[in-house]
N, C-alpha and C. Protein backbone atom coordinates (compact mmCIF):
# COMPACT_ATOMS: atom_id res chain seq x y z
N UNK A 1 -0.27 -8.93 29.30
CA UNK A 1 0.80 -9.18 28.36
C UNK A 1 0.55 -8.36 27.10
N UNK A 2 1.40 -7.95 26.37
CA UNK A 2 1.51 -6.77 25.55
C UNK A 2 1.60 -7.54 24.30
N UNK A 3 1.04 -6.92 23.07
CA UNK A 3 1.29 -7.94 21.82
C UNK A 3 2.28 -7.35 20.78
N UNK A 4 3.27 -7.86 20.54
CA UNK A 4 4.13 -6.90 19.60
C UNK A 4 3.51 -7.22 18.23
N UNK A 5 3.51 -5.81 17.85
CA UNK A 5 2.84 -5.17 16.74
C UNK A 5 3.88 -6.04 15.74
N UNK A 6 4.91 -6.17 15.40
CA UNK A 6 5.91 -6.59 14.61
C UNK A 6 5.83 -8.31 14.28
N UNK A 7 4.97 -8.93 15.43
CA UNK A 7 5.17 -10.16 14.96
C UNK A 7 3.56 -10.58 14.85
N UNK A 8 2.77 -9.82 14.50
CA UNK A 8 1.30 -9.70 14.32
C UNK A 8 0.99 -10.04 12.80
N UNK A 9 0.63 -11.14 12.37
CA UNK A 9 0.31 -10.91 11.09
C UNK A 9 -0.95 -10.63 10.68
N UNK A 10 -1.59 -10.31 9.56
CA UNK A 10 -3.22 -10.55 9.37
C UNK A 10 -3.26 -11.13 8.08
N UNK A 11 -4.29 -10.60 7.36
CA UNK A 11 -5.11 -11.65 6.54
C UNK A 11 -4.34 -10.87 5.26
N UNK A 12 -4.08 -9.48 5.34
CA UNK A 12 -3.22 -9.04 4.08
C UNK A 12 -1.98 -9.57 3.79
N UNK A 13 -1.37 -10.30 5.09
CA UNK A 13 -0.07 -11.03 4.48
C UNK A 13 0.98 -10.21 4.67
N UNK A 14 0.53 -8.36 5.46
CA UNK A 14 1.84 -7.49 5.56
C UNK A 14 2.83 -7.56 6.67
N UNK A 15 1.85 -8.22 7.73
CA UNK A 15 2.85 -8.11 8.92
C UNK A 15 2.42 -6.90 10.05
N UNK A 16 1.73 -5.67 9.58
CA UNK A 16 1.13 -5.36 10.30
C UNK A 16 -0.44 -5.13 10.10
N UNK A 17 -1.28 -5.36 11.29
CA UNK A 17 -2.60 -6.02 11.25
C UNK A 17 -3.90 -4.73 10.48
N UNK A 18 -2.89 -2.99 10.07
CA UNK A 18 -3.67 -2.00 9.88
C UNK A 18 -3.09 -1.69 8.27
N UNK A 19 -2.91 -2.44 7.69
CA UNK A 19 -2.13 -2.64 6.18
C UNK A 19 -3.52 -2.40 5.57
N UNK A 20 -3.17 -1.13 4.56
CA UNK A 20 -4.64 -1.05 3.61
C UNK A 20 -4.12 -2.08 2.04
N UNK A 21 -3.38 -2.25 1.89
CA UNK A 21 -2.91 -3.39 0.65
C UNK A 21 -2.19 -4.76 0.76
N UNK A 22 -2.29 -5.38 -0.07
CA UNK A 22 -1.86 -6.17 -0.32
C UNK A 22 0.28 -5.80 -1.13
N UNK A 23 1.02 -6.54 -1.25
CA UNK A 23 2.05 -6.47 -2.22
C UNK A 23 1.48 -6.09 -3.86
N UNK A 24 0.21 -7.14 -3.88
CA UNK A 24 0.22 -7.53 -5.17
C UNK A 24 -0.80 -6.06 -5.61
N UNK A 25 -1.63 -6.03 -4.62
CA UNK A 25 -2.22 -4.65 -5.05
C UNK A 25 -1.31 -3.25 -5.20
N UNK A 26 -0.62 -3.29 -4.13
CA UNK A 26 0.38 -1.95 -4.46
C UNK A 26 1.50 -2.36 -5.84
N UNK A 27 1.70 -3.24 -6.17
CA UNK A 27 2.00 -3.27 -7.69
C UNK A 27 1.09 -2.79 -8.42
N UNK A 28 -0.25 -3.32 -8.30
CA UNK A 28 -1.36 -2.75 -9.47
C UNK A 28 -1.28 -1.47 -8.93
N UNK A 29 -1.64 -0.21 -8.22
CA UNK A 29 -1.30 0.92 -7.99
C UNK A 29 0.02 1.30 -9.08
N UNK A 30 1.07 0.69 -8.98
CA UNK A 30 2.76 1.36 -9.52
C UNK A 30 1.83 1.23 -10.91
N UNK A 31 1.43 -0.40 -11.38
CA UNK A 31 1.14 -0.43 -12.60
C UNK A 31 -0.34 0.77 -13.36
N UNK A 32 -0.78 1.02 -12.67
CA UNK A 32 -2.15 2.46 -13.11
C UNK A 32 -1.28 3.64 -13.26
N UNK A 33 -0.63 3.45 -12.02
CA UNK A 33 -0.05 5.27 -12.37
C UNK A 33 0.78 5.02 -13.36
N UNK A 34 1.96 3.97 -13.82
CA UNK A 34 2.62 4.15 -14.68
C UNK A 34 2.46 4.37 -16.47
N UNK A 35 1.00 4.05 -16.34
CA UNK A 35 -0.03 3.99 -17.65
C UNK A 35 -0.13 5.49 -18.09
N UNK A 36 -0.12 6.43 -17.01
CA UNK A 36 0.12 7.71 -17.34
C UNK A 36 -1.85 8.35 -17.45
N UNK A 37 -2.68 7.32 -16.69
CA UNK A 37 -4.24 7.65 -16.91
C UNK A 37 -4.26 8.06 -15.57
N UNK A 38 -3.43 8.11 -14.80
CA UNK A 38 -4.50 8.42 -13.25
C UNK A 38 -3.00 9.27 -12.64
N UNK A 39 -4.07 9.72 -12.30
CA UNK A 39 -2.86 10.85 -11.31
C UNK A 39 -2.79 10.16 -9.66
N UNK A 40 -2.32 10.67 -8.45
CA UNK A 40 -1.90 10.06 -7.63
C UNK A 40 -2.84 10.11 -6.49
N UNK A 41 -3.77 11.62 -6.85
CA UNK A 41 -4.81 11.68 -6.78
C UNK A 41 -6.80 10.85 -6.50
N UNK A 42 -6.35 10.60 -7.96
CA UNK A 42 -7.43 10.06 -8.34
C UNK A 42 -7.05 7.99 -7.68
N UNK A 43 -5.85 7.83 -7.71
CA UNK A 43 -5.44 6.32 -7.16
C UNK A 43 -6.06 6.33 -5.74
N UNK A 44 -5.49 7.42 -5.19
CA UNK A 44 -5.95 7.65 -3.84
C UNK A 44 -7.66 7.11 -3.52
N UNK A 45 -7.87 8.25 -4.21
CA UNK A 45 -9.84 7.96 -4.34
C UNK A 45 -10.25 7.24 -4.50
N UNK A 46 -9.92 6.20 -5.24
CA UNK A 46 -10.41 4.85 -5.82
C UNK A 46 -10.07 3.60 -5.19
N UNK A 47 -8.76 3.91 -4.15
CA UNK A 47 -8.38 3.21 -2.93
C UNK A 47 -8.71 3.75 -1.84
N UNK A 48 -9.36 4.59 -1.63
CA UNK A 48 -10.42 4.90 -0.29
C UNK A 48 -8.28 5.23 0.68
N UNK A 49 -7.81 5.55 0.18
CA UNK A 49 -6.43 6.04 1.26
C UNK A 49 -5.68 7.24 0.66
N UNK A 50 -5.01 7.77 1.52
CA UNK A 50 -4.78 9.27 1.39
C UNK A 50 -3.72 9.27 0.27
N UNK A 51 -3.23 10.45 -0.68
CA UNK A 51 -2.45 10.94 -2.01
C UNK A 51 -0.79 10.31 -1.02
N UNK A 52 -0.71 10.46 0.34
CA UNK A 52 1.09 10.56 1.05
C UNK A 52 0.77 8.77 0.64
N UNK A 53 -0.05 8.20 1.05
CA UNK A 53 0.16 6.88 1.23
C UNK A 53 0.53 6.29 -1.03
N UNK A 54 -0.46 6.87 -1.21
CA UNK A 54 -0.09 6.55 -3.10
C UNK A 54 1.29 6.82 -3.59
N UNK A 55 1.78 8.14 -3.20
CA UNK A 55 3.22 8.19 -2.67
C UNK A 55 4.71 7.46 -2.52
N UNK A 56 4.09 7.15 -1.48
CA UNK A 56 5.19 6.27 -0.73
C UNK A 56 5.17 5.15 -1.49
N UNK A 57 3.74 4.36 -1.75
CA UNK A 57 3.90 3.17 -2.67
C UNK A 57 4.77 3.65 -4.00
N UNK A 58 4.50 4.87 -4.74
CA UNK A 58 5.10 4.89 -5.88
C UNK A 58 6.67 4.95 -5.83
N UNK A 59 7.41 5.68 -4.93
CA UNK A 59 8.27 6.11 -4.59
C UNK A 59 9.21 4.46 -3.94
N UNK A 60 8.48 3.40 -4.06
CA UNK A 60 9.08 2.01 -2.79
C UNK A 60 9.54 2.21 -1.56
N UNK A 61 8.64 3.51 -0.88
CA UNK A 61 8.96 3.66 0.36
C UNK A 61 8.24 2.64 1.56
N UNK A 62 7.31 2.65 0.81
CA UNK A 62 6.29 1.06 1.27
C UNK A 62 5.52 -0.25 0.67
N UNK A 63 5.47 -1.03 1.03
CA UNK A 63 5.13 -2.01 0.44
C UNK A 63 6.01 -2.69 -0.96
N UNK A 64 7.42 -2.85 -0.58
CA UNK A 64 8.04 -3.68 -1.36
C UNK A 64 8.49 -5.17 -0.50
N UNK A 65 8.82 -5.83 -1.29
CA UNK A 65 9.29 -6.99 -0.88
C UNK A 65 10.52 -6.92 -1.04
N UNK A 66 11.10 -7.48 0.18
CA UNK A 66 12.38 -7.52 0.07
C UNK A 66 13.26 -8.87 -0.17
């Protein structure tokens, strides 16, 4: 039997079980970069995940609540 990925939750609360954040953390991300001290770059680094993924969070391509 096959497990759908979509109705998988984990311990981050995203829904899928390979989620590097939280909601509340990818707010703190919007809220650093918007401080104008960290580039998208350096967020990346300090979250151990790649500059596309810092991105997308900034942009609300991921991790908003709907």
């Amino acid at each position: 039997m096959s497990v759908n990925i979509y109705d998988r939750k984990d311990m981050r609360g995203g829904g899928y079980a390979k989620r590097k954040f939280t909601y509340e953390e990818a707010e703190k991300v919007r809220a650093d970069y918007k401080t104008g001290k960290f580039t998208q770059h350096q967020l990346a680094s300090t979250y151990r995940v790649s500059q596309s993924i810092i991105n997308k969070i900034l942009r609300f391509k991921t991790y908003v609540k709907v």
